[in-house]
Protein backbone atom coordinates (compact mmCIF):
# COMPACT_ATOMS: atom_id res chain seq x y z
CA UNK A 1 -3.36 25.79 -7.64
CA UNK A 2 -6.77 26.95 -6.27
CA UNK A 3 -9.56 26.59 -8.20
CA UNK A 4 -12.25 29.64 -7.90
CA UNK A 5 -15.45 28.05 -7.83
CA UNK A 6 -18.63 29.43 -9.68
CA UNK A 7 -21.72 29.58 -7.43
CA UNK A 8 -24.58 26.93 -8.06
CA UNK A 9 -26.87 28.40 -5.51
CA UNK A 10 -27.89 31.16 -3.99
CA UNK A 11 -26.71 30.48 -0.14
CA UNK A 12 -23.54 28.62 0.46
CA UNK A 13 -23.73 26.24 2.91
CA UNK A 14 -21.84 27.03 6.15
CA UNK A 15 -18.37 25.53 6.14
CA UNK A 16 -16.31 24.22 8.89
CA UNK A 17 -12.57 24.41 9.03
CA UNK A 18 -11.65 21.14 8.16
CA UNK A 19 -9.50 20.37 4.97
CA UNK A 20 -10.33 17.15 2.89
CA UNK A 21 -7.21 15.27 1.27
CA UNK A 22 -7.86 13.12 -1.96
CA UNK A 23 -5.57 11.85 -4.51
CA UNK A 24 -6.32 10.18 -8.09
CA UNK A 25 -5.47 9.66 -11.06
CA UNK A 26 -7.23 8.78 -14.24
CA UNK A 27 -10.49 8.28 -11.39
CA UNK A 28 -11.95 11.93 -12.32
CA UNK A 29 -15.82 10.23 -12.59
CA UNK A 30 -15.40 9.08 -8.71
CA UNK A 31 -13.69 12.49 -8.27
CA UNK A 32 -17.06 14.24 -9.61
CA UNK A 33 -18.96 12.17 -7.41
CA UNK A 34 -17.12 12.82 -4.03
CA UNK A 35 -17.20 16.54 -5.11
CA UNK A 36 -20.74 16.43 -5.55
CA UNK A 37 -21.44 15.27 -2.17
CA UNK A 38 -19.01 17.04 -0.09
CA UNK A 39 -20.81 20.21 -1.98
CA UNK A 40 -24.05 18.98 -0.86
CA UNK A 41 -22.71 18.15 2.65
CA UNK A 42 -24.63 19.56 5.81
CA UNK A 43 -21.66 21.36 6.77
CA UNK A 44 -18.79 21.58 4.02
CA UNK A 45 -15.23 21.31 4.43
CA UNK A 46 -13.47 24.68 4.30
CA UNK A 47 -10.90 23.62 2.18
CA UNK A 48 -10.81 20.39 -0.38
CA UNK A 49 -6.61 19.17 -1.30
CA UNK A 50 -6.98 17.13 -4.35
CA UNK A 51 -3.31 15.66 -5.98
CA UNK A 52 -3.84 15.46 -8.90
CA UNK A 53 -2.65 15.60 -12.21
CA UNK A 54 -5.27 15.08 -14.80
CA UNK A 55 -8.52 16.62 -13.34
CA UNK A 56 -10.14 19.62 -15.46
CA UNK A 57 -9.82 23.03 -13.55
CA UNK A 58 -12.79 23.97 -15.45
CA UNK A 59 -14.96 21.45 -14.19
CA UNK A 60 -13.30 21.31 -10.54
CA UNK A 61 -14.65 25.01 -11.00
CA UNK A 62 -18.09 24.18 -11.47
CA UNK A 63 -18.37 22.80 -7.41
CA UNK A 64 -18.69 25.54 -4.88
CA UNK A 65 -15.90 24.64 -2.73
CA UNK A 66 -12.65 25.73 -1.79
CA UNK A 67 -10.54 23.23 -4.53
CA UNK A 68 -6.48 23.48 -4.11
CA UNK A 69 -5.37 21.14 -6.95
CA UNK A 70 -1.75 19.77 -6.59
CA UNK A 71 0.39 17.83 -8.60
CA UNK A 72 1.26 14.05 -7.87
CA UNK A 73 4.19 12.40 -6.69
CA UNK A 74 6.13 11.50 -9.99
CA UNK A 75 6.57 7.61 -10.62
CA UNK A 76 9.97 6.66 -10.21
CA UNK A 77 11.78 3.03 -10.92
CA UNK A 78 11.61 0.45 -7.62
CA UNK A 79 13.72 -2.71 -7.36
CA UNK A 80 11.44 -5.81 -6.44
CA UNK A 81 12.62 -9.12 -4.30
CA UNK A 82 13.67 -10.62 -7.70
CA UNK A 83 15.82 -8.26 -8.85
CA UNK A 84 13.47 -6.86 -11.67
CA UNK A 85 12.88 -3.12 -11.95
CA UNK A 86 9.48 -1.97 -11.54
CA UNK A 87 7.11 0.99 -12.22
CA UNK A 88 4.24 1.16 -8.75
CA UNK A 89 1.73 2.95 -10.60
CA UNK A 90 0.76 5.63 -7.89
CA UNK A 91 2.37 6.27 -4.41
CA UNK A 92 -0.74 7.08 -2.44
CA UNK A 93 1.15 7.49 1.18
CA UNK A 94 3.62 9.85 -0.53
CA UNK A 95 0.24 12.50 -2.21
CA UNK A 96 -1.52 12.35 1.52
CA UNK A 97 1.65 13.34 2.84
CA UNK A 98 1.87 16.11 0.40
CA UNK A 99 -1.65 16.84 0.65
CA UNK A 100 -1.64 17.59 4.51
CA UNK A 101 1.81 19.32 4.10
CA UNK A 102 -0.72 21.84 1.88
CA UNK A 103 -3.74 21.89 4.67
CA UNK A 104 -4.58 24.86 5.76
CA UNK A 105 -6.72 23.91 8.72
CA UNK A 106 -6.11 21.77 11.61
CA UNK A 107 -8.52 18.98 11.71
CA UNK A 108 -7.93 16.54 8.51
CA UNK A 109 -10.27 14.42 6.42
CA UNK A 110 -8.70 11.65 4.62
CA UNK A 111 -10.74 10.41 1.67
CA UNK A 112 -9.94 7.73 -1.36
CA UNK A 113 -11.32 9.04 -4.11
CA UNK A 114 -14.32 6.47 -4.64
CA UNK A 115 -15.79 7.56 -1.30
CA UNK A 116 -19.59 9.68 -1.63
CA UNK A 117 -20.18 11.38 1.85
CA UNK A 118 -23.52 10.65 3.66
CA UNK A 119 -24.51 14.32 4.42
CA UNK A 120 -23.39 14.49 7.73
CA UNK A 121 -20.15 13.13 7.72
CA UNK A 122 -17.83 16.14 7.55
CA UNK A 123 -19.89 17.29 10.43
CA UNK A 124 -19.90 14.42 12.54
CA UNK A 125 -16.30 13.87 12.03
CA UNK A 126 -15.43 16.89 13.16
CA UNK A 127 -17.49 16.74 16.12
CA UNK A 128 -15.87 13.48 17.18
CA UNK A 129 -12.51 15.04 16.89
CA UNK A 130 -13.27 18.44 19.34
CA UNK A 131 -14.38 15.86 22.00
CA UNK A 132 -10.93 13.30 21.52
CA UNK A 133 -8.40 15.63 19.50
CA UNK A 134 -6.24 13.04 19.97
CA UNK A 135 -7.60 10.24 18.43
CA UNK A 136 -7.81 8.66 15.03
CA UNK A 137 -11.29 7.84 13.33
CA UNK A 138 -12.86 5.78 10.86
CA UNK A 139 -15.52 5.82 9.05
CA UNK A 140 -18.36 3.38 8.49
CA UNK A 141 -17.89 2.20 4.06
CA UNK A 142 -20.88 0.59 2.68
CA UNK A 143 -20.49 -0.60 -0.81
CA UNK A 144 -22.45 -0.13 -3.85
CA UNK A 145 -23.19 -2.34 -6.03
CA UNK A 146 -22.89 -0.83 -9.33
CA UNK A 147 -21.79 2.51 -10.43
CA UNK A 148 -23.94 5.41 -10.44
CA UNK A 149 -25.36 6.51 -13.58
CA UNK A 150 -25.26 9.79 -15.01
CA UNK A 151 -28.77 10.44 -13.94
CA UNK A 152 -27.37 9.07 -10.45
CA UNK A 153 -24.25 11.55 -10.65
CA UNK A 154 -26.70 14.21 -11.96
CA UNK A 155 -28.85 14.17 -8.93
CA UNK A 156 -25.97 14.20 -6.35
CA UNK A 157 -24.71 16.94 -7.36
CA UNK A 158 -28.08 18.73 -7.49
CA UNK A 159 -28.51 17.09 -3.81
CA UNK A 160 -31.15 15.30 -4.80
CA UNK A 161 -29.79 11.68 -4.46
CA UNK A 162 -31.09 10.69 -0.92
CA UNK A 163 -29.26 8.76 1.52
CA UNK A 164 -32.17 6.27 2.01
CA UNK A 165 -31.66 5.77 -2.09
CA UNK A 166 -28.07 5.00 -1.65
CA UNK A 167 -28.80 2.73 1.02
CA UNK A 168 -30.63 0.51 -0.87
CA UNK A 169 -28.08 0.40 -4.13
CA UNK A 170 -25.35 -0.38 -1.33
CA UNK A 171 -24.22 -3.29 1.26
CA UNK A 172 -22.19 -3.97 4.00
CA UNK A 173 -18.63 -5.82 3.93
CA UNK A 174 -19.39 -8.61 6.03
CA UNK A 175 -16.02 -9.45 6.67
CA UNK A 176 -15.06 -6.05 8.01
CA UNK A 177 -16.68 -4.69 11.57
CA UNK A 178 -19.79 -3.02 10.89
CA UNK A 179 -22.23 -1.45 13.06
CA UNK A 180 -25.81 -2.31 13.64
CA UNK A 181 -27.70 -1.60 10.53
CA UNK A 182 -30.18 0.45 12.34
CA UNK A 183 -28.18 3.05 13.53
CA UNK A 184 -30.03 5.98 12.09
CA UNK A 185 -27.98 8.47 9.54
CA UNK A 186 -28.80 11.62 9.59
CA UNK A 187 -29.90 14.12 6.90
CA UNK A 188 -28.81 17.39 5.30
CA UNK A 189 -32.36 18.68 6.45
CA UNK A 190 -32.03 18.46 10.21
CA UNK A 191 -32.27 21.88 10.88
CA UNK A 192 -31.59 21.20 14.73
CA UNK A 193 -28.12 20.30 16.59
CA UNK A 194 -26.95 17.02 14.78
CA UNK A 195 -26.57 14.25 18.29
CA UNK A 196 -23.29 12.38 17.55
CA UNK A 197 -23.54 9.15 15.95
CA UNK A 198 -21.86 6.04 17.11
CA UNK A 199 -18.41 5.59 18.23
CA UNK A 200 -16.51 2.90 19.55
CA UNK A 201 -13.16 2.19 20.63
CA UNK A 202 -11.38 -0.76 19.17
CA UNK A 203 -7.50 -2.20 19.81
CA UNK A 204 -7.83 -3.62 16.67
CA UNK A 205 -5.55 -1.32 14.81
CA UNK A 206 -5.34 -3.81 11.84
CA UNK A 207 -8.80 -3.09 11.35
CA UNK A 208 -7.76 0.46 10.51
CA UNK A 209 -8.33 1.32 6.20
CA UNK A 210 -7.14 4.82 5.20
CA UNK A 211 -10.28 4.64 2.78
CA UNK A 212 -12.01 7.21 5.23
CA UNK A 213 -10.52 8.72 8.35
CA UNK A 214 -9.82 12.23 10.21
CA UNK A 215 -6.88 13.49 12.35
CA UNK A 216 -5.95 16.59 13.60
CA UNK A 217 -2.80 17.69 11.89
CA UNK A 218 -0.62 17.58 14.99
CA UNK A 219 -1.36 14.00 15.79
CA UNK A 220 -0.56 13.18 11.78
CA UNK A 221 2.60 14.68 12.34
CA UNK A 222 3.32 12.86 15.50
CA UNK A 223 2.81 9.84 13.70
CA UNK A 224 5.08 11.14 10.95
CA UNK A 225 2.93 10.62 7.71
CA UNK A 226 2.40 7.73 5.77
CA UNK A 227 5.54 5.56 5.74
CA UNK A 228 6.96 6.81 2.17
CA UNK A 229 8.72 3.34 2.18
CA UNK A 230 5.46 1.67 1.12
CA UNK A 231 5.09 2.45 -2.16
CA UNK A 232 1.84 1.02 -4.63
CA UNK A 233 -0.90 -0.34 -2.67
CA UNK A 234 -1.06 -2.70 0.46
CA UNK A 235 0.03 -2.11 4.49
CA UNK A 236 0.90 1.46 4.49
CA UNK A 237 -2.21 2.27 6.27
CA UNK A 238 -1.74 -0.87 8.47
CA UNK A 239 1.82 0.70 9.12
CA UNK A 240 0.08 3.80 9.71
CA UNK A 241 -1.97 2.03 12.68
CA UNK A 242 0.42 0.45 13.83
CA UNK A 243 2.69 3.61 14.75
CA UNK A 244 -0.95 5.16 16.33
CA UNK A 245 -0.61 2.60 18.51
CA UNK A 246 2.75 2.57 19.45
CA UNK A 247 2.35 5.99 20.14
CA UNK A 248 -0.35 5.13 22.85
CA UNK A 249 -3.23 7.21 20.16
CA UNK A 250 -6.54 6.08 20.91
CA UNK A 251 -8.48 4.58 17.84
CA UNK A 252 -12.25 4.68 17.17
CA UNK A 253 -14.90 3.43 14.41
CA UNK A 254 -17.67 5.36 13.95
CA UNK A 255 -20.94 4.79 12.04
CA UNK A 256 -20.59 7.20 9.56
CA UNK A 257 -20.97 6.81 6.46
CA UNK A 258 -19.35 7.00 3.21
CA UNK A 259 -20.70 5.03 0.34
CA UNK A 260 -17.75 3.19 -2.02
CA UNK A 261 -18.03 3.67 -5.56
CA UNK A 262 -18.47 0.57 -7.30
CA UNK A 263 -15.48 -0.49 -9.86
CA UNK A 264 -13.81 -3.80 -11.12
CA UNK A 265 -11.24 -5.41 -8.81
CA UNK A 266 -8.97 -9.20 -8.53
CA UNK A 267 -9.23 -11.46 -6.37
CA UNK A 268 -6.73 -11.95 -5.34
CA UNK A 269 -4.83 -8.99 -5.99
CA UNK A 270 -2.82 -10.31 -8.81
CA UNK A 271 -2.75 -6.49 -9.92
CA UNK A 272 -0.76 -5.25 -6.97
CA UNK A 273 1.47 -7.92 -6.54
CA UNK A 274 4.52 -6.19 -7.01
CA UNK A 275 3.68 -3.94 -4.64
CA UNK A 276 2.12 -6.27 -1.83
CA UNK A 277 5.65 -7.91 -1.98
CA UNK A 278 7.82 -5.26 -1.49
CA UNK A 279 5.35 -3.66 1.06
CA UNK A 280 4.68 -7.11 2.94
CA UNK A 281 8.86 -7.48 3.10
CA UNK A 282 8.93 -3.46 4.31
CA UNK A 283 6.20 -4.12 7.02
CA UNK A 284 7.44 -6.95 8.20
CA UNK A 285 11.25 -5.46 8.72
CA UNK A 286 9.34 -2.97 11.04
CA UNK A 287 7.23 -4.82 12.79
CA UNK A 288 8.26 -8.41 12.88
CA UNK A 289 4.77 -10.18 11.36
CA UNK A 290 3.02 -10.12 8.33
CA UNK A 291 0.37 -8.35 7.16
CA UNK A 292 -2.36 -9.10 4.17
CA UNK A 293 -1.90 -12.72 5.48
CA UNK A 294 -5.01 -13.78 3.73
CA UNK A 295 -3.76 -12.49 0.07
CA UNK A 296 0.07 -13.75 0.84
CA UNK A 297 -1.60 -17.23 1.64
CA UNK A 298 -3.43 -17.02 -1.75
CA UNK A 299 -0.16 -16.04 -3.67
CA UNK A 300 1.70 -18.61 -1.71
CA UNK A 301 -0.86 -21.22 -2.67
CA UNK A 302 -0.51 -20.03 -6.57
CA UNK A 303 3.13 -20.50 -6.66
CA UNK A 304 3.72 -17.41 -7.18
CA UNK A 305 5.61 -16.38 -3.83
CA UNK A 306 7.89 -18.04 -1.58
CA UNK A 307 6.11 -17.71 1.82
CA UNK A 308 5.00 -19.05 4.92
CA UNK A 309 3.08 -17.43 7.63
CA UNK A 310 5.94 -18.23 10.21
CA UNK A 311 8.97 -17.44 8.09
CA UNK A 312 11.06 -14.29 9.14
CA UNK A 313 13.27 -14.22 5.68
CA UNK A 314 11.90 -12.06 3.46
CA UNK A 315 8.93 -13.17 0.21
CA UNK A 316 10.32 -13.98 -2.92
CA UNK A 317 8.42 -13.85 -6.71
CA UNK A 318 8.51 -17.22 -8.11
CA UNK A 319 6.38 -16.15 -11.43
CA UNK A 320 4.37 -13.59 -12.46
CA UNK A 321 0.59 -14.39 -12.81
CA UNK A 322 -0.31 -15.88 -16.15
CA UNK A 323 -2.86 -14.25 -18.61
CA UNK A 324 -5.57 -16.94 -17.57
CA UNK A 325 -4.56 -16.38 -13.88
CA UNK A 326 -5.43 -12.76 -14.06
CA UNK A 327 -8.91 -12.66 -15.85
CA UNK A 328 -10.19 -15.78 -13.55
CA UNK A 329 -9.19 -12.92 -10.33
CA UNK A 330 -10.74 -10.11 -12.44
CA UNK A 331 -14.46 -9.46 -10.74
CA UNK A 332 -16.01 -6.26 -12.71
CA UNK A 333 -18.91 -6.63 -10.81
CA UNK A 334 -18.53 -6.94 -7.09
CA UNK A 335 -18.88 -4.72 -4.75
CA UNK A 336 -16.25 -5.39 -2.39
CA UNK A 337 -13.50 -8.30 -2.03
């Protein structure tokens, strides 16, 4: 449904047609956040696809944008490698299919739902895509390292919450590829032509994470979507890539930013491992190598998988994690893994 929005100011800002895709559930306080910003963006998206299930219309209300609320995928039953049935708790590349299937506009901004927009994101994003509409960009995440407060949330949505604050409350991955930490983000106050940030092309598609990326709609549907055979978390978006590339789409990081909400993760994934199996089998099927070496390795090493980098049979579950197992991965604290 579409949410009609109650005004918070006097002057809208000016909006661009670009529609935003999100999905969530039980995440509504990251929701709020991202919200906040895009409202507060330099130049907003026209239209903002959220699937969900469990937000408040009242309070999606309450942001002046253009809010289409959908309905999530429902869960259904999945068979892993050891013949157990399963529940995956959320089938992400299913909702972002659903959500551009909704779009209204042509260029699309893919967003997880911990992301918080610098100001000129939607703007530059766009920008990148007139210049190569054929192309597939990511954004630049920097993490931070705690959640905001209420105060925090408070003043983003008044747009009051300055980038050069977040900055500071927020790092860099260093294992991911980062630009220089000097290159200058702009504000919401330029009042002049933003100059386009910067871009470069990589053939690195692994490198590609759906956390923050635009496409025009056309080149989405080229691609076909997000591989509905992935289901949970882990390698659709590498799958995604991957199919870019073997499509001959050119594929570009950019440096701008979108700050990552801070919340408690494993390392390794022991949460997702369900998932990371049956996603790691799919990808390799298609593709003929694995990906999320790293986190196989550490399962392998566990005893919890049967797997070797160089083995073309497909991983199977030895043993579930035990408790211990699982709160020695759990880091409530850390910023990124």
């Amino acid at each position: 449904m579409t949410i009609k929005t109650l005004p918070t100011s006097p002057s809208v800002a000016k909006r661009a047609p670009v529609t935003v895709i999100t999905t969530c559930y039980g995440r509504n306080r990251h929701l709020y956040n991202l919200l906040s910003s895009l409202m507060n963006s330099r130049i907003q998206p026209a239209e903002v696809i959220i699937v969900n299930d469990d937000a408040d219309p009242k309070r999606l209300a309450e942001y002046d944008l253009n809010i289409v609320q959908i309905a999530t995928s429902v869960n259904t039953p999945v068979s892993s490698t050891a013949n157990r049935s399963i529940n995956i708790d959320f089938d992400i590349g299913h909702n972002r299919n659903l959500g551009a299937a909704h779009a209204t506009y042509g260029t699309l901004i893919f967003l997880d739902v911990d992301c918080i927009v610098a100001p000129t994101f939607i703007e530059q994003l766009k920008m990148k895509l007139q210049t190569q509409p054929n192309g597939l960009f990511m954004g630049q995440p920097r993490y931070l390292t705690r959640p905001l407060s209420e105060v925090e949330a408070l003043q983003l949505r008044d747009g009051t919450l300055s980038v050069s604050y977040l900055n500071r409350l927020s790092v860099y991955n260093p294992y991911r590829d980062n630009f220089d930490k000097n290159e200058p983000c702009a504000t919401k106050e330029q009042t002049t032509a933003t100059k386009q940030t910067a871009t470069k092309k990589t053939e690195d598609y692994g490198a590609f994470w759906s956390l923050c990326f635009a496409i025009k709609r056309q080149t989405f549907e080229q691609i076909g979507g997000f591989d509905t055979q992935y289901t949970g978390y882990g390698a659709e978006d590498t799958d995604f890539a991957f199919t870019a590339r073997q499509l001959n789409m050119d594929f570009y990081l950019t440096a701008d930013v979108v700050y990552h909400q801070q919340h408690s993760v494993y390392q390794p994934p022991l949460n997702h491992l369900d998932s990371i199996i049956i996603n790691a089998n799919r990808f390799y099927d298609k593709w003929q190598c694995w990906p999320m070496e790293g986190w196989l390795s550490q399962f392998a090493k566990m005893g919890l998988i049967s797997w070797k980098v160089d083995q073309t049979t497909p991983i199977v579950l030895i043993r579930n994690p035990s408790c211990h197992e699982m709160a020695s991965a759990h880091c409530p604290d850390a910023p990124y893994v």
